[in-house]
Protein backbone atom coordinates (compact mmCIF):
# COMPACT_ATOMS: atom_id res chain seq x y z
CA UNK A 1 16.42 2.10 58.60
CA UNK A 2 15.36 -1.42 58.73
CA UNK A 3 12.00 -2.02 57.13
CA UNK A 4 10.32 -5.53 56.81
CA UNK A 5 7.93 -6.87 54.33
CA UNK A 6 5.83 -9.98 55.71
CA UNK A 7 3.88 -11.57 53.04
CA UNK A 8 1.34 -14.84 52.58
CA UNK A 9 3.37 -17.71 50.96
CA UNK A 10 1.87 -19.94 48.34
CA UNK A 11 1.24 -19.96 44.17
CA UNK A 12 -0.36 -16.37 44.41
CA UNK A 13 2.66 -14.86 41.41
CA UNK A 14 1.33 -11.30 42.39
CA UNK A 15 3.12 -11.25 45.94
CA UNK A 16 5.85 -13.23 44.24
CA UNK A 17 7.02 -10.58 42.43
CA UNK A 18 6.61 -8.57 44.83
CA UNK A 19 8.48 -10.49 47.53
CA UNK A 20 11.04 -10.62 44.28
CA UNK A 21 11.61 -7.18 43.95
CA UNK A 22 12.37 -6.09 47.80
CA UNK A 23 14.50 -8.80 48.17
CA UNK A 24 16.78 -7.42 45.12
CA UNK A 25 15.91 -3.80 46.40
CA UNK A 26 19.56 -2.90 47.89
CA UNK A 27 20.85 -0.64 44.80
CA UNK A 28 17.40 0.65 44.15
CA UNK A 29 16.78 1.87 48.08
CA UNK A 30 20.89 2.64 48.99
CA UNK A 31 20.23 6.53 48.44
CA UNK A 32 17.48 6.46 51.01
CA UNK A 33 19.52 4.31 53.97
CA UNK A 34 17.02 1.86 53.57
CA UNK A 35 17.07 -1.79 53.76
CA UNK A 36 14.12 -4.09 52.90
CA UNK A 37 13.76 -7.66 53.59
CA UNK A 38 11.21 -10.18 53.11
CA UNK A 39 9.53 -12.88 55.17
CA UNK A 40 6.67 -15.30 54.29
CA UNK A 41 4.82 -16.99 56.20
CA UNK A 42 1.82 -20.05 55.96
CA UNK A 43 -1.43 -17.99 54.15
CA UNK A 44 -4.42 -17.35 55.91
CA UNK A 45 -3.13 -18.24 58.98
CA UNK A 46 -4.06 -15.05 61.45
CA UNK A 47 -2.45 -16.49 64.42
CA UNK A 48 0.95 -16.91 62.46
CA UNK A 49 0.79 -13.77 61.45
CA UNK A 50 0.41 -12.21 64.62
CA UNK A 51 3.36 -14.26 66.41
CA UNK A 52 5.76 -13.43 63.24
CA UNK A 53 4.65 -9.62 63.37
CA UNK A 54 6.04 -9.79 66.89
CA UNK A 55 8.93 -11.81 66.28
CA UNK A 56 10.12 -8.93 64.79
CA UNK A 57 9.44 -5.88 67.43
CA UNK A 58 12.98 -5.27 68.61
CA UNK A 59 14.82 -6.44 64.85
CA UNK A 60 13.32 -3.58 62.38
CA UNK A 61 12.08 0.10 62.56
CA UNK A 62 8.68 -0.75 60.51
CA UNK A 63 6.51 -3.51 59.20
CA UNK A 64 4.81 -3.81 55.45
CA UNK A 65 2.02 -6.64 55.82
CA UNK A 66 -0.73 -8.19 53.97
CA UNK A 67 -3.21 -8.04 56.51
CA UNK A 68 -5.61 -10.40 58.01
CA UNK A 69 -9.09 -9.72 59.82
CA UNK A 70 -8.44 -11.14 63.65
CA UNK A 71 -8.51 -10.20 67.07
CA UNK A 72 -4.61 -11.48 67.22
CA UNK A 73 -4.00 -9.25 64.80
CA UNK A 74 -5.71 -6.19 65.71
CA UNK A 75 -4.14 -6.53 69.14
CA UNK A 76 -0.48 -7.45 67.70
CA UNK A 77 -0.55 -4.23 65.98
CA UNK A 78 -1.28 -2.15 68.71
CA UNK A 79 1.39 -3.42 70.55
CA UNK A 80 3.67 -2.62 67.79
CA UNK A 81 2.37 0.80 67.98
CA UNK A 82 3.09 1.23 71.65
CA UNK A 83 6.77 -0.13 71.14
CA UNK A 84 7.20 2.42 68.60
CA UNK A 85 7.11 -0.16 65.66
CA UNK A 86 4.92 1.15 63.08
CA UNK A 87 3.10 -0.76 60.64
CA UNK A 88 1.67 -0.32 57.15
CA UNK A 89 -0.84 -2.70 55.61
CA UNK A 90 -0.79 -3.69 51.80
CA UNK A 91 -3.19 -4.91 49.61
CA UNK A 92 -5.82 -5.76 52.14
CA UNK A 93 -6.39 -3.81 55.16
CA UNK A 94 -7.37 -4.46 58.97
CA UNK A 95 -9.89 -1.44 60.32
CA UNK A 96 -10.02 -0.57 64.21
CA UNK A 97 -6.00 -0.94 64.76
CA UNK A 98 -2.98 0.94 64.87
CA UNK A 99 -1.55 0.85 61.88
CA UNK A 100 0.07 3.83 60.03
CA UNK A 101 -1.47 3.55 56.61
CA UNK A 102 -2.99 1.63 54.00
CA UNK A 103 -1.36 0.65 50.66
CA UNK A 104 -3.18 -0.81 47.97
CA UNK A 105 -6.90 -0.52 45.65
CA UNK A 106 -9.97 0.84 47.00
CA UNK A 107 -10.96 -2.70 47.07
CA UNK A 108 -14.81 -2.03 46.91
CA UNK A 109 -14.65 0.03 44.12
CA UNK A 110 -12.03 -2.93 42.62
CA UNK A 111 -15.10 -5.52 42.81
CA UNK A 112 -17.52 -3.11 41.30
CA UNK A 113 -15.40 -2.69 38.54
CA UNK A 114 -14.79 -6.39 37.71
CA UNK A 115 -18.48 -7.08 37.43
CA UNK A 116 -19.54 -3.58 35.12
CA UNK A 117 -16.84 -5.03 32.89
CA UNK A 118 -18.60 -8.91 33.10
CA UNK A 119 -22.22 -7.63 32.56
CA UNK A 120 -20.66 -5.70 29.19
CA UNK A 121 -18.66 -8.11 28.12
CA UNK A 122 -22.03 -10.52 28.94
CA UNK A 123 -24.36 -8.10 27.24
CA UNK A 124 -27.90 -7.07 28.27
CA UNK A 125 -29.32 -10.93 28.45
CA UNK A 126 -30.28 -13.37 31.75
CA UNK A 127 -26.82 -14.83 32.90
CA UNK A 128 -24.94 -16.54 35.52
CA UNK A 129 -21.80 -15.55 36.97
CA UNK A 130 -19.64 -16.80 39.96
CA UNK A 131 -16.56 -15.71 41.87
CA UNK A 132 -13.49 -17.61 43.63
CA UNK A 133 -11.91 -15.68 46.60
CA UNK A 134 -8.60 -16.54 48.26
CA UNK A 135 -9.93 -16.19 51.46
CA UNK A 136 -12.86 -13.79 52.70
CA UNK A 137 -10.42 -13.69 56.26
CA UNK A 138 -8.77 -10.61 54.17
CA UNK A 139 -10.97 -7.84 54.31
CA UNK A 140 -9.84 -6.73 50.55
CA UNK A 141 -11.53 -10.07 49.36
CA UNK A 142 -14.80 -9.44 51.12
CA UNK A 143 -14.94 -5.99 49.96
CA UNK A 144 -14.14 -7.08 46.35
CA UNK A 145 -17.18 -9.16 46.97
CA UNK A 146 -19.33 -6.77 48.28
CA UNK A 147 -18.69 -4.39 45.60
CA UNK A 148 -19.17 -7.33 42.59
CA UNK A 149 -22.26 -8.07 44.25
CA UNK A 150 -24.00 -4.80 44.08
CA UNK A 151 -22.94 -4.06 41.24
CA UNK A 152 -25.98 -6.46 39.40
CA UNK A 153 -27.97 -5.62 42.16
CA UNK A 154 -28.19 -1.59 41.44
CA UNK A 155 -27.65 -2.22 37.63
CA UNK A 156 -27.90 -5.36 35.67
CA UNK A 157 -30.75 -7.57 37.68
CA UNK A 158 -30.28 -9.90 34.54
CA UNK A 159 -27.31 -11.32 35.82
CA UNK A 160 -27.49 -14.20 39.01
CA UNK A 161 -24.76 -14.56 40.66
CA UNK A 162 -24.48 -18.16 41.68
CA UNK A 163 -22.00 -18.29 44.50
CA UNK A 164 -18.60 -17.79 45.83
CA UNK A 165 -15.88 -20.29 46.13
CA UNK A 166 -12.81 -19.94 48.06
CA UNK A 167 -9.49 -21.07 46.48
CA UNK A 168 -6.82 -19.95 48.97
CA UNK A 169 -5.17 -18.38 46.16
CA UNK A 170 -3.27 -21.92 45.05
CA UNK A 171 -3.70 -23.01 41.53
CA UNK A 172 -4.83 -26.61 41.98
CA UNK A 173 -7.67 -25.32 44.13
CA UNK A 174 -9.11 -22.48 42.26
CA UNK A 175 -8.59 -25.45 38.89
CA UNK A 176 -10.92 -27.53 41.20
CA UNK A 177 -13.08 -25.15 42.55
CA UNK A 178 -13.71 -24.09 38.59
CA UNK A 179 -14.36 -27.22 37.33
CA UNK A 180 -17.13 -27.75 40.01
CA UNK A 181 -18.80 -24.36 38.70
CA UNK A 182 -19.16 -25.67 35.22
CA UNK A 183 -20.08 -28.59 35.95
CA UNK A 184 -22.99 -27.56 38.32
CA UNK A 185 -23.58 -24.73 36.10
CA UNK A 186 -23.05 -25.61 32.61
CA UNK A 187 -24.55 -22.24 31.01
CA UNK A 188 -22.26 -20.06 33.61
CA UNK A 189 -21.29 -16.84 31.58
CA UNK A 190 -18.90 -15.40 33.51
CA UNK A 191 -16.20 -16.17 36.86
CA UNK A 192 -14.75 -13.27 38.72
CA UNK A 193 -11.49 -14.23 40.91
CA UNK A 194 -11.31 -12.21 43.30
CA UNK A 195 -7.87 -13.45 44.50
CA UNK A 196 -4.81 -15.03 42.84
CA UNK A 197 -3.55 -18.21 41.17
CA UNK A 198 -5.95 -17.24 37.79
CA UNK A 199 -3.46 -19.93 36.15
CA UNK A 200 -5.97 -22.42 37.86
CA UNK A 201 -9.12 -20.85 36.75
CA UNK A 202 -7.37 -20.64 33.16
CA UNK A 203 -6.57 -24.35 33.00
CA UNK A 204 -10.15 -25.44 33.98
CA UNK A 205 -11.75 -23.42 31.36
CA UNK A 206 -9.41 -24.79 28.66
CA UNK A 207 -10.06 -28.23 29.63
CA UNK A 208 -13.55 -28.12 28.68
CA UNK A 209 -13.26 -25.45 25.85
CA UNK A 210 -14.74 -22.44 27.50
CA UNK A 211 -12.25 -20.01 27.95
CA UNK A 212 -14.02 -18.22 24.63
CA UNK A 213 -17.45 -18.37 25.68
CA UNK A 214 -16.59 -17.54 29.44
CA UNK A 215 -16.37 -13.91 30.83
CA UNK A 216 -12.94 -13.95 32.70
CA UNK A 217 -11.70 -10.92 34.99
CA UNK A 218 -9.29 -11.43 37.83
CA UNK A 219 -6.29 -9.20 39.81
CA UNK A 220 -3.15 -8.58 39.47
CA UNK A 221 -0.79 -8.35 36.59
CA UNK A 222 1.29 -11.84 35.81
CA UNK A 223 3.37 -13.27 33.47
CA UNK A 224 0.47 -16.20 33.91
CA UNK A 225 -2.14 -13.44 33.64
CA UNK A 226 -0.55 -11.76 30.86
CA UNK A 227 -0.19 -15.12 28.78
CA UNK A 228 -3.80 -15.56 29.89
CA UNK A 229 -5.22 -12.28 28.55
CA UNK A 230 -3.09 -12.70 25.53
CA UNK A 231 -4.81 -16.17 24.41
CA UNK A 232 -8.19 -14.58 25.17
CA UNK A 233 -8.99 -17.02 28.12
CA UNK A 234 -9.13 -13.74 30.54
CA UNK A 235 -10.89 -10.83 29.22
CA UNK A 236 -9.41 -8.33 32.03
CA UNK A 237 -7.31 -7.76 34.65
CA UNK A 238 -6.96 -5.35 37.89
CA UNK A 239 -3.68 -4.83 39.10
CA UNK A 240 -1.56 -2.34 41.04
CA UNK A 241 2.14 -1.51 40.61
CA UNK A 242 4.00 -3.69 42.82
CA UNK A 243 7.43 -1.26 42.88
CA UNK A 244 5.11 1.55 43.32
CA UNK A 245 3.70 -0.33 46.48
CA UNK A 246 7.56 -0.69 48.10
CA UNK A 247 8.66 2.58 47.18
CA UNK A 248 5.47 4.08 48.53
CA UNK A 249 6.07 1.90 52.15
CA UNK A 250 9.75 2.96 52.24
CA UNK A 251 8.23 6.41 51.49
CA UNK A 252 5.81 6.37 54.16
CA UNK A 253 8.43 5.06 56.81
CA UNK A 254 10.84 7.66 55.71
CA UNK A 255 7.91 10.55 56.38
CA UNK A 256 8.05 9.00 60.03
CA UNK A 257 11.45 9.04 60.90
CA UNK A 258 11.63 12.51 59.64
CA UNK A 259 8.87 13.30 62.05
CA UNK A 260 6.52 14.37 58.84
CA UNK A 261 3.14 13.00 58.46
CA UNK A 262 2.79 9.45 57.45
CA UNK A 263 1.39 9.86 54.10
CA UNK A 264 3.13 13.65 53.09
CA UNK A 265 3.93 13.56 49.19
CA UNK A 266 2.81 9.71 48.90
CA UNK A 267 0.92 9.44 45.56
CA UNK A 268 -1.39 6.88 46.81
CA UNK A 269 -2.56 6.20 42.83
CA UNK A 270 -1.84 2.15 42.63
C-alpha cells in the first residue's frame, strides 16, 4: 500500500519532525506492507494544495494532509473520493468534504485550554493578552481562536485580549509580529501562539527582557520549545504525538483496504 503524507513547508519544527519520521518509516511500517512518503509543498497556499493532492490520484492508495479551508480543496477531495483515493486530514481539518477521517486535537477545546492556563498563570487581576496564528485559512487555527477567546469571555472578564497577529508559522515573522505587541502594548501579560515557529516569539521576548514577566503558551512539542520551556521563557505547551499521528493514518488506511470501518481500533487520544 502506497500512502502519502503532504505537508506545509516552512520553519514550523512540529511538521518537521513529522515529515522526519515518515520519511525514515520503512523498518518501522515493513510488517504492515506499507510505504510512506512525504511531500511539501509552499504553506498556506490552498490552490497548491489542491493541484498537488491531485497530482497524486493515480500514484498512491491514500493521502495524509494538513488541510486548508477552500473551495479547491473541498472539491479536490471529493474527486479523490470518487476515484477511490481516500484522504485523511491531520492537524487541522476541512468540514463539508469527503475525507475519511480526522487526525489531530479537538482544536477548540486546544484554545480553551491555552488561555485557562494564561488567566492562572496571570492571576485574578485586569490584563492584556494577545495571540499569533499561522494562518486563520486552517480551520484548527480559527478554532484555537475561538476557543481562547471565550474562554475570558465566560470566565475571567479581567483579561482583554488585544488582538491576533498572523505569523505564517516562520520564525522571523512571529519575532516581528511580537516585537510590535510589546511595543504597542508595553504592560501585555500574556501571548498565546496559536501556530508554530515559538522560537520567534521566544527571541522577541528575550530581547527586551520579558520572557519572565510574560505568560507564554504555544503548540507542539520541539527541541526549540523544549529549550524554551526549560529557560522559563514558555510557561506551557500543547502538543500531540507525531508517531502516534502516522501510525494512526497507516492504521486508518489499513481498516480500508481490509474493508473495516475507517476508524475500527484507532485510539484517537493525540
Amino acid at each position: 500500500m502506497r500512502l502519502l503524507f503532504l505537508l506545509p513547508a516552512g520553519t514550523n519544527r512540529f511538521l518537521a519532525t513529522l515529515g522526519q519520521l515518515i520519511a525514515h518509516s520503512e523498518a518501522r511500517l515493513a510488517p504492515f506492507n506499507v510505504r510512506c512518503q512525504v511531500d511539501y509543498i509552499k504553506s498556506f497556499n490552498a490552490e497548491l494544495l489542491a493541484q498537488r493532492l491531485w497530482q497524486y490520484r493515480d500514484r498512491v492508495d491514500g493521502i495524509a494532509f494538513m488541510a486548508l479551508e477552500h473551495p479547491a480543496v473541498r472539491e479536490t477531495v471529493d474527486m479523490l473520493a470518487e476515484r477511490g483515493v481516500p484522504t485523511v486530514t491531520v492537524i487541522s481539518d476541512i468540514l463539508n468534504a469527503r475525507r475519511v477521517a480526522y487526525l489531530g486535537l479537538d482544536n477548540r477545546s486546544a484554545g480553551r485550554t491555552a488561555g485557562y492556563l494564561i488567566a492562572r498563570f496571570v492571576g485574578a487581576r485586569p490584563a492584556k493578552v494577545a495571540m499569533i496564528a499561522g494562518s486563520l485559512s486552517y480551520r484548527a487555527h480559527e478554532e484555537r481562536e475561538m476557543g481562547f477567546l471565550h474562554v475570558f469571555e465566560e470566565l475571567f472578564p479581567l483579561v482583554k485580549v488585544v488582538g491576533l497577529r498572523e505569523g505564517h508559522d516562520d520564525a522571523d515573522r512571529n519575532y516581528r509580529q511580537t516585537r510590535m505587541l510589546l511595543a504597542r502594548h508595553r504592560d501585555l501579560a500574556g501571548i498565546y501562539n496559536i501556530g508554530g515557529a515559538a522560537d520567534g516569539v521566544g527571541r522577541a521576548l528575550k530581547e527586551v527582557n520579558r520572557a519572565q514577566e510574560t505568560v507564554f503558551v504555544g503548540h507542539g512539542l520541539t527541541s526549540d520549545t523544549r529549550s524554551l520551556l526549560i529557560d522559563g521563557t514558555m510557561d506551557a505547551v500543547i502538543t500531540q504525538n507525531q508517531l502516534h499521528t502516522m501510525m494512526s493514518c497507516v492504521g486508518i488506511f489499513d481498516n480500508l483496504r481490509a474493508g473495516r470501518s475507517a476508524m475500527h481500533g484507532i485510539d484517537t487520544a493525540q
